[in-house]
Protein backbone atom coordinates (compact mmCIF):
# COMPACT_ATOMS: atom_id res chain seq x y z
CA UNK A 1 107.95 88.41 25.06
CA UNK A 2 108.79 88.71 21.63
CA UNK A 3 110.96 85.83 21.37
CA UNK A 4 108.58 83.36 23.09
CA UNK A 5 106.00 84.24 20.62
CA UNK A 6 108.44 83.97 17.25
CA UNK A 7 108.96 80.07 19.00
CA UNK A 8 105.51 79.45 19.27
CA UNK A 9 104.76 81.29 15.63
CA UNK A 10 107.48 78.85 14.48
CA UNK A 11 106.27 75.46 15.84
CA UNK A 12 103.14 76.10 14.61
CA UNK A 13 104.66 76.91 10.66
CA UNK A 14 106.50 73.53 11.65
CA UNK A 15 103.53 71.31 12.22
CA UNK A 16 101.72 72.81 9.64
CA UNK A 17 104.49 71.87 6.90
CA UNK A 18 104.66 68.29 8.44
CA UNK A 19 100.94 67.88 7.95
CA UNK A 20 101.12 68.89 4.72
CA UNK A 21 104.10 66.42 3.80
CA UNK A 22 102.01 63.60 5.63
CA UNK A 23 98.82 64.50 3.28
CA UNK A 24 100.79 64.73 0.02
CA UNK A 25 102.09 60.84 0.72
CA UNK A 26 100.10 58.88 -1.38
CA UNK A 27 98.45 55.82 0.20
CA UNK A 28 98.10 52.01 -0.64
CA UNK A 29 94.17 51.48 -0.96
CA UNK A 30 92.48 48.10 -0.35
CA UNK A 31 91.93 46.37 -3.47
CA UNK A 32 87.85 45.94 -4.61
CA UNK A 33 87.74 42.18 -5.00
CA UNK A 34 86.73 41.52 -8.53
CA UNK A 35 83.26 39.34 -8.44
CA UNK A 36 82.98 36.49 -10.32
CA UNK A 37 80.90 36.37 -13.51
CA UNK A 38 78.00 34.25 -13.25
CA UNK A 39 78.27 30.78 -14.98
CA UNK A 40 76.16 30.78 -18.56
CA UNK A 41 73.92 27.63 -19.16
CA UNK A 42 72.00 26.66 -22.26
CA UNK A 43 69.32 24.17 -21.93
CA UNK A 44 67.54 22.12 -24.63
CA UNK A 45 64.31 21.13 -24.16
CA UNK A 46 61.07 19.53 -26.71
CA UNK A 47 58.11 21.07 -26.37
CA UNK A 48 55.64 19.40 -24.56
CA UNK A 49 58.29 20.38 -21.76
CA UNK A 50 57.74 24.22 -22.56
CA UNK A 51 55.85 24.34 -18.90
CA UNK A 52 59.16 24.12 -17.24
CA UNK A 53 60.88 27.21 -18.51
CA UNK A 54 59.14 29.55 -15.99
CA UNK A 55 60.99 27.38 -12.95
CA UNK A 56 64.11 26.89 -14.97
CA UNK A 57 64.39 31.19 -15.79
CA UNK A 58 63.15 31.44 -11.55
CA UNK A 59 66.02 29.15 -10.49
CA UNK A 60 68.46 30.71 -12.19
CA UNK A 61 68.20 33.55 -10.32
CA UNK A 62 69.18 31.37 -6.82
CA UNK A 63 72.27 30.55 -8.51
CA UNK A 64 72.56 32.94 -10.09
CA UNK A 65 73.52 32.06 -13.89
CA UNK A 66 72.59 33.22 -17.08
CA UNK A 67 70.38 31.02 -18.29
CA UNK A 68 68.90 30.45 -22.27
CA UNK A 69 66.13 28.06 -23.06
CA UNK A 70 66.41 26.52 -26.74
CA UNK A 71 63.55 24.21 -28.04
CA UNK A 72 64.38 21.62 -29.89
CA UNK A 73 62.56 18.69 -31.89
CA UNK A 74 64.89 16.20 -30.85
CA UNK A 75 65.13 14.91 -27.20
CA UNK A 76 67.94 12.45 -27.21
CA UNK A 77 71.72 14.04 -27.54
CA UNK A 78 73.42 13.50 -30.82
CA UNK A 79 76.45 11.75 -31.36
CA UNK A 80 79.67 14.53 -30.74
CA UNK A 81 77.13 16.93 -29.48
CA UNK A 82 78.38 20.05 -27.33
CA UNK A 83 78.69 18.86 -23.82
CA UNK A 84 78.42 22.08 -22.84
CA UNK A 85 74.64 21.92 -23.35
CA UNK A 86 72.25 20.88 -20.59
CA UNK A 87 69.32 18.87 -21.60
CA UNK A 88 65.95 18.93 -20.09
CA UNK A 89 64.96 14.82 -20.79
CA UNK A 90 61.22 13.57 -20.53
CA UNK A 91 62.53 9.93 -20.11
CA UNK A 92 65.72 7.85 -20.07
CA UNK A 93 68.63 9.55 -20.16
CA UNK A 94 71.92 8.71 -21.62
CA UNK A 95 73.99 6.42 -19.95
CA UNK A 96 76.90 8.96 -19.67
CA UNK A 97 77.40 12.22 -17.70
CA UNK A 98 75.23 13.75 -15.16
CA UNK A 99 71.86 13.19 -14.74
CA UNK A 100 69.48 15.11 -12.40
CA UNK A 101 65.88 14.05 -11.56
CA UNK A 102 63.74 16.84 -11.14
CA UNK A 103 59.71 15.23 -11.00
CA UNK A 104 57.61 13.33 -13.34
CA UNK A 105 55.33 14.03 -16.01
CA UNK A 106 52.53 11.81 -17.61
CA UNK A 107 50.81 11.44 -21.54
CA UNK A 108 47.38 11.17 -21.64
CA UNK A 109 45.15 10.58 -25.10
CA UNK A 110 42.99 13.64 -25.84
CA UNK A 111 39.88 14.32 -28.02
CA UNK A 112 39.14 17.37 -30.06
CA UNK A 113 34.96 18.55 -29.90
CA UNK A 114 34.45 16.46 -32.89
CA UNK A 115 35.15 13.21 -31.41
CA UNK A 116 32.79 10.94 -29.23
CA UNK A 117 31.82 11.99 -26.31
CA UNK A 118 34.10 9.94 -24.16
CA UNK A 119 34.04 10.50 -20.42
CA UNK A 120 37.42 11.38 -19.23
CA UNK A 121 37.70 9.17 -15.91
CA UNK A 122 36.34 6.40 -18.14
CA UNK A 123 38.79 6.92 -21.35
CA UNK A 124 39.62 4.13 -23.03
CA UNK A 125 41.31 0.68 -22.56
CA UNK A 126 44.65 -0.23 -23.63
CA UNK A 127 43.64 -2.93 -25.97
CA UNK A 128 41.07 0.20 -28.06
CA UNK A 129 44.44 2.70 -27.47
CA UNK A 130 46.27 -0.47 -29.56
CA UNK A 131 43.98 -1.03 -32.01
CA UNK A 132 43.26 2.52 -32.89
CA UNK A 133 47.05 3.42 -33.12
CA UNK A 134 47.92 0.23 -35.31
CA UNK A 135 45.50 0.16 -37.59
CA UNK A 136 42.94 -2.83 -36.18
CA UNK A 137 40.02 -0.45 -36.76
CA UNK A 138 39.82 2.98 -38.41
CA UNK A 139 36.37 4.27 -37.49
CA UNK A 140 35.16 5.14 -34.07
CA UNK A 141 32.05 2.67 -34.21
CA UNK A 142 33.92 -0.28 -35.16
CA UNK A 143 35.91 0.14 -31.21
CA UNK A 144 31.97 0.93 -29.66
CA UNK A 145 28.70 -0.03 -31.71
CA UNK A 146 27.76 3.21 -29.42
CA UNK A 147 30.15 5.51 -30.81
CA UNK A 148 29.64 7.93 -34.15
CA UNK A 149 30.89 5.71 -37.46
CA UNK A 150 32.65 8.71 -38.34
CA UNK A 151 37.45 7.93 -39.14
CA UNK A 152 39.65 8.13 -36.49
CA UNK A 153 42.11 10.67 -36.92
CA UNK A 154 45.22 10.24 -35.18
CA UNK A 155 47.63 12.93 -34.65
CA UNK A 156 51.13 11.63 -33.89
CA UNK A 157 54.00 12.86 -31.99
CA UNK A 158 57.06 13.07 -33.10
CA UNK A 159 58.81 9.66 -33.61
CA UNK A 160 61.88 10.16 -31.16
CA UNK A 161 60.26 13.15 -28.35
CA UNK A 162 59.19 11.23 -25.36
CA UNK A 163 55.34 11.08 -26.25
CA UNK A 164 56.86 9.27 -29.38
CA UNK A 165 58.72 6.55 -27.00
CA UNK A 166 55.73 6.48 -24.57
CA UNK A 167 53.37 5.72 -27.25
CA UNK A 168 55.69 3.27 -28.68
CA UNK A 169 55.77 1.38 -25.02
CA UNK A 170 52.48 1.28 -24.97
CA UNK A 171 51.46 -0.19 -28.70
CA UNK A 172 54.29 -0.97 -30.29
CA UNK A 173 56.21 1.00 -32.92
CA UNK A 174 53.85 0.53 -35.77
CA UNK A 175 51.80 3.29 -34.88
CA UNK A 176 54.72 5.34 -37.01
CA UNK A 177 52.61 3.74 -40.01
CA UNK A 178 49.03 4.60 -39.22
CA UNK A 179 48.00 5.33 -43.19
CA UNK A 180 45.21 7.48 -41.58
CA UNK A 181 47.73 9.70 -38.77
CA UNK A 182 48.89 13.26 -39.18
CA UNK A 183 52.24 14.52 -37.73
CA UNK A 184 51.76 17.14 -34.72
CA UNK A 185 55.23 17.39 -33.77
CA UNK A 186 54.90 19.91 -30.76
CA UNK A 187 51.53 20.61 -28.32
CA UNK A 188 50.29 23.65 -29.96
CA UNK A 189 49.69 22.43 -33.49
CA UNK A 190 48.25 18.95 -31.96
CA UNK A 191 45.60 21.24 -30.16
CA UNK A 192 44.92 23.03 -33.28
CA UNK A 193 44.74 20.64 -35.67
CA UNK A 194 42.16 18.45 -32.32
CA UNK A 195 39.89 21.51 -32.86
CA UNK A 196 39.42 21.73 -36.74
CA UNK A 197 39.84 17.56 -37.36
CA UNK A 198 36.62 15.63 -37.36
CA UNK A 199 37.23 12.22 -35.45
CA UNK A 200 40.93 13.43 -34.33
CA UNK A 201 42.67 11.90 -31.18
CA UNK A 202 46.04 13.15 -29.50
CA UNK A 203 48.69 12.20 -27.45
CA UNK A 204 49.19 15.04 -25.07
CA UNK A 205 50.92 16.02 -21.70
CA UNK A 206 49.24 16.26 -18.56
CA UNK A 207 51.27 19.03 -17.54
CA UNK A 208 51.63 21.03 -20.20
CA UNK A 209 47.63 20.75 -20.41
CA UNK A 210 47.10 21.84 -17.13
CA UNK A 211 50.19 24.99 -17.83
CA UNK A 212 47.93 26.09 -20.63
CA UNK A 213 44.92 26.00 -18.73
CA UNK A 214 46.21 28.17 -15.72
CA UNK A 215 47.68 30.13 -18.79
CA UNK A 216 43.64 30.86 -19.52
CA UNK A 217 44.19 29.42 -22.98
CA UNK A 218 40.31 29.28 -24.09
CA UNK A 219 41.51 26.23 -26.65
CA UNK A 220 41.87 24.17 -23.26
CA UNK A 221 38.08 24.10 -22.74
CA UNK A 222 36.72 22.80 -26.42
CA UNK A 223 39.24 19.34 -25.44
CA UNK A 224 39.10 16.50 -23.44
CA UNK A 225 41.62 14.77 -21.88
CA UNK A 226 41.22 11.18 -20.67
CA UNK A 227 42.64 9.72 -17.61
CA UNK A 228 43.03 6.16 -19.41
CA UNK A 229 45.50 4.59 -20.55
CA UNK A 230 48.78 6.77 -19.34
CA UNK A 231 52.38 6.66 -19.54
CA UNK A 232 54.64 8.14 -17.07
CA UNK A 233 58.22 8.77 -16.98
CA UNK A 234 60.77 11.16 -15.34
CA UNK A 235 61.45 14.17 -15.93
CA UNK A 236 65.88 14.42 -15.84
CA UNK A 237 68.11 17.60 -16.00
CA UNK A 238 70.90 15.85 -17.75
CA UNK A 239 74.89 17.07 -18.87
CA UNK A 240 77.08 15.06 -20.86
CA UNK A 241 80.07 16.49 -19.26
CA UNK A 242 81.66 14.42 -16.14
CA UNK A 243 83.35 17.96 -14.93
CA UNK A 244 83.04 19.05 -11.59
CA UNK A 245 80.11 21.68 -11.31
CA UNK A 246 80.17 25.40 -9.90
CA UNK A 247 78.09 26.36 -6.98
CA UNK A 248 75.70 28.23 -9.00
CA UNK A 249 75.08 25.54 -10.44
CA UNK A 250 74.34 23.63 -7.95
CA UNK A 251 72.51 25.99 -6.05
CA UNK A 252 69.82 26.39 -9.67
CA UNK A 253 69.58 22.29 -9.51
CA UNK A 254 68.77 22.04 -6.01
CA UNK A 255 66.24 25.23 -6.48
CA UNK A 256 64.51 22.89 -9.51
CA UNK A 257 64.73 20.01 -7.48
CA UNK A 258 62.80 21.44 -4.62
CA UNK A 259 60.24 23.58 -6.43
CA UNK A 260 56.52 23.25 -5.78
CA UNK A 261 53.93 22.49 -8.29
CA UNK A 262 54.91 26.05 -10.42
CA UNK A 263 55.70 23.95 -13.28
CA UNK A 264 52.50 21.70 -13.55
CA UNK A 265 53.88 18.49 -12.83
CA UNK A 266 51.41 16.55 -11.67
CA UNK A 267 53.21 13.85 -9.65
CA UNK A 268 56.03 13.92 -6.68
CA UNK A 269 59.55 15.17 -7.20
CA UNK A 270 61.89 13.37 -5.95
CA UNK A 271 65.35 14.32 -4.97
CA UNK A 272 67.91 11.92 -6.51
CA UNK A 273 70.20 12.26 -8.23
CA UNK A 274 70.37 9.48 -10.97
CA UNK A 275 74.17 7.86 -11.17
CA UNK A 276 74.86 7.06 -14.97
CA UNK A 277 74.16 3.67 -16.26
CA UNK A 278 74.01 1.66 -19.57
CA UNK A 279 70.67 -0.09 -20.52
CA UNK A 280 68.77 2.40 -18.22
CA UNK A 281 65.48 2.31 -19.99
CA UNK A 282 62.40 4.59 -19.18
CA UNK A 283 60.78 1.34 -17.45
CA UNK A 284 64.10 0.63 -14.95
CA UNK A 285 64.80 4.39 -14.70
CA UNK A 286 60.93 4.44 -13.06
CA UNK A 287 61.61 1.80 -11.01
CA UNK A 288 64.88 3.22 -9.56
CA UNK A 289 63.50 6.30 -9.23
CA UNK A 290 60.32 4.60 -6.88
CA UNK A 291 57.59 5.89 -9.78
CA UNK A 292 54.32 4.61 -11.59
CA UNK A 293 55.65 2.87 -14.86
CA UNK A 294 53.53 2.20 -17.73
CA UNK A 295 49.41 2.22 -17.05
């Protein structure tokens, strides 16, 4: 009896020291895949686009990437600029790179309180948007017998944005030598400068009007903004690189592309994407794209 229970007292010390052994063994563990950094993207953008940096910052997020918004005064890309930049373009892009249409936007003329009482479906022809931006006439009465003989004020864009080339398309260049105009270079100081100038006139967008108005901006409601004459043009997400894009990427362009009406665009959006070509002017680039030219 008390040999049969030293053997079992002795198997039992023996499994217990080959447990141990087994324990102590260190084992290989499964590497933790390392997750891959989200791609960072810097966009430059004027300002009368400033209505599309809530669906730009949204978008990212379906990518995702780390997105920064920079304004700048200048649309078109200077020469041995970073291609690393993105480039939100209200108009022709270049004729290099990679060019992304995302909707359309459209420039409309708008009068500040002390202006004639213009109805806004009525507005005003092309041959009175002419004459007031070139210098034909310089008081309101001289365009209607009607109207108050009181100067016409006009406050221009800036030369190269894309109100700058609209207006250009639709008079002619010398409207950059109205003796009488006044430089408003972005939106906000055009609407400021519509509500303290007697006789003023802008040269505004439609949806970065209608962004401040859902915005609640009480400047919005002291201005009018007439439907006549217009000039519309696509809006293009554009890179100057010819590189092969990440997935993120791709995901935040096709988020943009297929947005709803968050951004205040008035017209459709259509999904193309806009092969580079030379010559592409904002006129052909409407065409190809199936949208409204000049009005």
């Amino acid at each position: 009896m008390g040999r049969k229970l030293l053997v079992v007292l002795s198997s039992l010390l023996w499994g217990l020291l080959a447990t141990g052994c087994q324990a102590a063994i260190p084992r290989a563990s499964t590497p933790t895949p390392t997750p891959t950094p989200a791609p960072r993207v810097t966009v430059e953008r004027e300002p009368s686009l400033a209505a599309w940096d809530e669906p730009l910052a949204r978008c990212a997020s379906e990518g995702p990437i780390l997105l920064t918004v920079r304004e700048t005064l200048t649309e078109a890309p200077q020469p041995n600029a970073d291609e690393t930049v993105w480039r939100l373009i209200w108009g022709e892009p270049p004729p290099h790179g990679q060019a992304f249409a995302l909707g359309t936007e459209t420039a409309h003329p708008v009068l500040g309180p002390h202006s004639p009482e213009v109805p806004p479906e009525e507005g005003l022809t092309l041959e009175e948007w002419r004459a007031l931006w070139t210098g034909q006439v310089t008081r309101w009465s001289e365009l209607r017998p009607t109207w108050p003989d009181i100067p016409i004020r006009p406050l221009a864009p800036w030369p190269n944005s894309a109100l700058g080339q609209g207006l250009t398309a639709l008079v002619g260049p010398r409207w950059r030598y109205h003796p009488q105009a006044r430089l408003a270079p972005d939106p906000e100081l055009a609407i400021e400068l519509l509500l303290i100038t007697q006789g003023s006139v802008g040269w505004l967008p439609h949806g970065w009007l209608a962004w401040r108005r859902a915005q609640g901006d009480p400047r919005l409601l002291r201005v009018r903004e007439l439907q006549h004459p217009e000039w519309t043009a696509a809006v293009v997400l554009w890179y100057g690189s010819e590189a092969e894009l990440a997935q993120p990427v791709l995901r935040w362009i096709s988020c943009l592309q297929h947005t709803s009406g968050d951004a205040y665009v008035p017209h459709s959006r259509p999904q193309v994407h806009v092969p580079a070509q030379p010559d592409l002017g904002p006129q052909r680039l409407a065409q190809r794209l199936g949208l409204p030219g000049v009005a």
